[in-house]
Protein backbone atom coordinates (compact mmCIF):
# COMPACT_ATOMS: atom_id res chain seq x y z
CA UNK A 1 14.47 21.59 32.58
CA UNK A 2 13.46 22.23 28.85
CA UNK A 3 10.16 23.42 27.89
CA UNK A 4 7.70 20.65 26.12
CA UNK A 5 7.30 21.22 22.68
CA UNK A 6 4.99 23.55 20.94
CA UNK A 7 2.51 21.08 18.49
CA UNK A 8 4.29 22.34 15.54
CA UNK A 9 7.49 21.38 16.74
CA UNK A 10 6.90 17.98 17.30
CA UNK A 11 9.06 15.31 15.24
CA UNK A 12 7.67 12.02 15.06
CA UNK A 13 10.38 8.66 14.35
CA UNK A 14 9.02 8.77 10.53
CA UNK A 15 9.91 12.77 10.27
CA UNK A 16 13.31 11.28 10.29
CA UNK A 17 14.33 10.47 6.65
CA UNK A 18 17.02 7.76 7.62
CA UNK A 19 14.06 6.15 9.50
CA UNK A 20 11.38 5.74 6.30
CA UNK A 21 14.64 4.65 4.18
CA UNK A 22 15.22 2.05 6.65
CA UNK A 23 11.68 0.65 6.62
CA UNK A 24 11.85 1.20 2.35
CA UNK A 25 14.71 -1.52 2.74
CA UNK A 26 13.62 -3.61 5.22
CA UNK A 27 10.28 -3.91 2.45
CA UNK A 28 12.17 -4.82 -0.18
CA UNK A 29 14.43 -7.20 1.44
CA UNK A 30 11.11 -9.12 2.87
CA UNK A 31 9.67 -8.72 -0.72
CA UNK A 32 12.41 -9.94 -2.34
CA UNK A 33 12.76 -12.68 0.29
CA UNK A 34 9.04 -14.00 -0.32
CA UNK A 35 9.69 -13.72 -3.81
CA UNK A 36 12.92 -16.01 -3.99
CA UNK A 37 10.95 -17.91 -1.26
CA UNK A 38 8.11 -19.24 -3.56
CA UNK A 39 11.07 -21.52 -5.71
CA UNK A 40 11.18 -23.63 -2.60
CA UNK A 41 7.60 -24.10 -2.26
CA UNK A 42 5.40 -26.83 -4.11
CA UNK A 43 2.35 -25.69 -4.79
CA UNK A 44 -0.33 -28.22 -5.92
CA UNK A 45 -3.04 -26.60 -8.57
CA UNK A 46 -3.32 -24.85 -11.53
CA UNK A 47 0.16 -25.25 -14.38
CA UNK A 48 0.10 -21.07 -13.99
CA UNK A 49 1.26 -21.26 -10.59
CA UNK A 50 4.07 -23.49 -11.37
CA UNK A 51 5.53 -20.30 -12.66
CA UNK A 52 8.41 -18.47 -10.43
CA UNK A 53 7.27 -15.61 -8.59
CA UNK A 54 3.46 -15.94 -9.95
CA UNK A 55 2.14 -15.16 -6.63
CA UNK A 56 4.15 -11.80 -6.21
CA UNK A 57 3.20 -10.75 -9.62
CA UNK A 58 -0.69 -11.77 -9.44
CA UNK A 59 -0.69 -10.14 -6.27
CA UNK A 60 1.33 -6.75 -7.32
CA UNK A 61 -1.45 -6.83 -10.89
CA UNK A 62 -4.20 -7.50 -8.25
CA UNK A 63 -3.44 -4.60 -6.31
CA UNK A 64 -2.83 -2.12 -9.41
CA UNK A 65 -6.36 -3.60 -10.63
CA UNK A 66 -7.85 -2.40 -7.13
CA UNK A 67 -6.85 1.27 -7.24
CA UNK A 68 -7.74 1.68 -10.90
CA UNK A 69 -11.07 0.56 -10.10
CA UNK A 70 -11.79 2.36 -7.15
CA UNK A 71 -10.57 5.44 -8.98
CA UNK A 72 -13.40 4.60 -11.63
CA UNK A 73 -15.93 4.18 -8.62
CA UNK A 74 -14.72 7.55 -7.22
CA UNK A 75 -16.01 9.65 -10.41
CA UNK A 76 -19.79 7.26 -10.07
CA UNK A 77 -20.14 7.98 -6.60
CA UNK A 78 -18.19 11.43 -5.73
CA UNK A 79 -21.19 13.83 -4.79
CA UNK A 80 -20.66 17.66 -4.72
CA UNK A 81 -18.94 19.32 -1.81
CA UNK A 82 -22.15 21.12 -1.20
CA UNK A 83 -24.34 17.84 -1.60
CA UNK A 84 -25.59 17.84 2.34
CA UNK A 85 -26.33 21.58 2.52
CA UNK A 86 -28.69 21.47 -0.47
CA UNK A 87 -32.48 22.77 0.82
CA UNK A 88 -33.91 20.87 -2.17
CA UNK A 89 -34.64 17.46 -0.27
């Protein structure tokens, strides 16, 4: 009988680099799937979205637009560390 491991010792299935290179592929083969995907599809609406692949790429630039802007909102709204503990209010 082996001893249970000590909570420092514990390896989880994504510890395992073979495992988050598996999932990395797996991504990009879905990705690239969707991608290819959208030349079979009809869409109906605007002449951009006639374009190949102009959902992946609006999507991709609507994501990069999100974390640039919440970094912006971080430096409005980041209060001190010590901003609860102050004994002025």
């Amino acid at each position: 009988m082996t001893a249970p491991p000590t909570p420092g010792d514990r390896r989880d299935w994504l510890d395992d680099a073979k495992n988050v290179r598996t999932i990395v592929r797996a991504l990009i083969a879905i990705s690239a799937i969707a991608f290819l995907g959208s030349a079979l599809y009809a869409s109906h609406g605007f002449a951009i979205e006639d374009v190949f692949g102009f959902y992946g790429v609006y999507g991709f630039v609507a994501c990069v637009a999100l974390v640039m802007i919440a970094k912006a909102m971080r430096r409005v709204l980041m209060r001190p560390e010590s901003y609860y503990d102050d004994d002025r209010y």
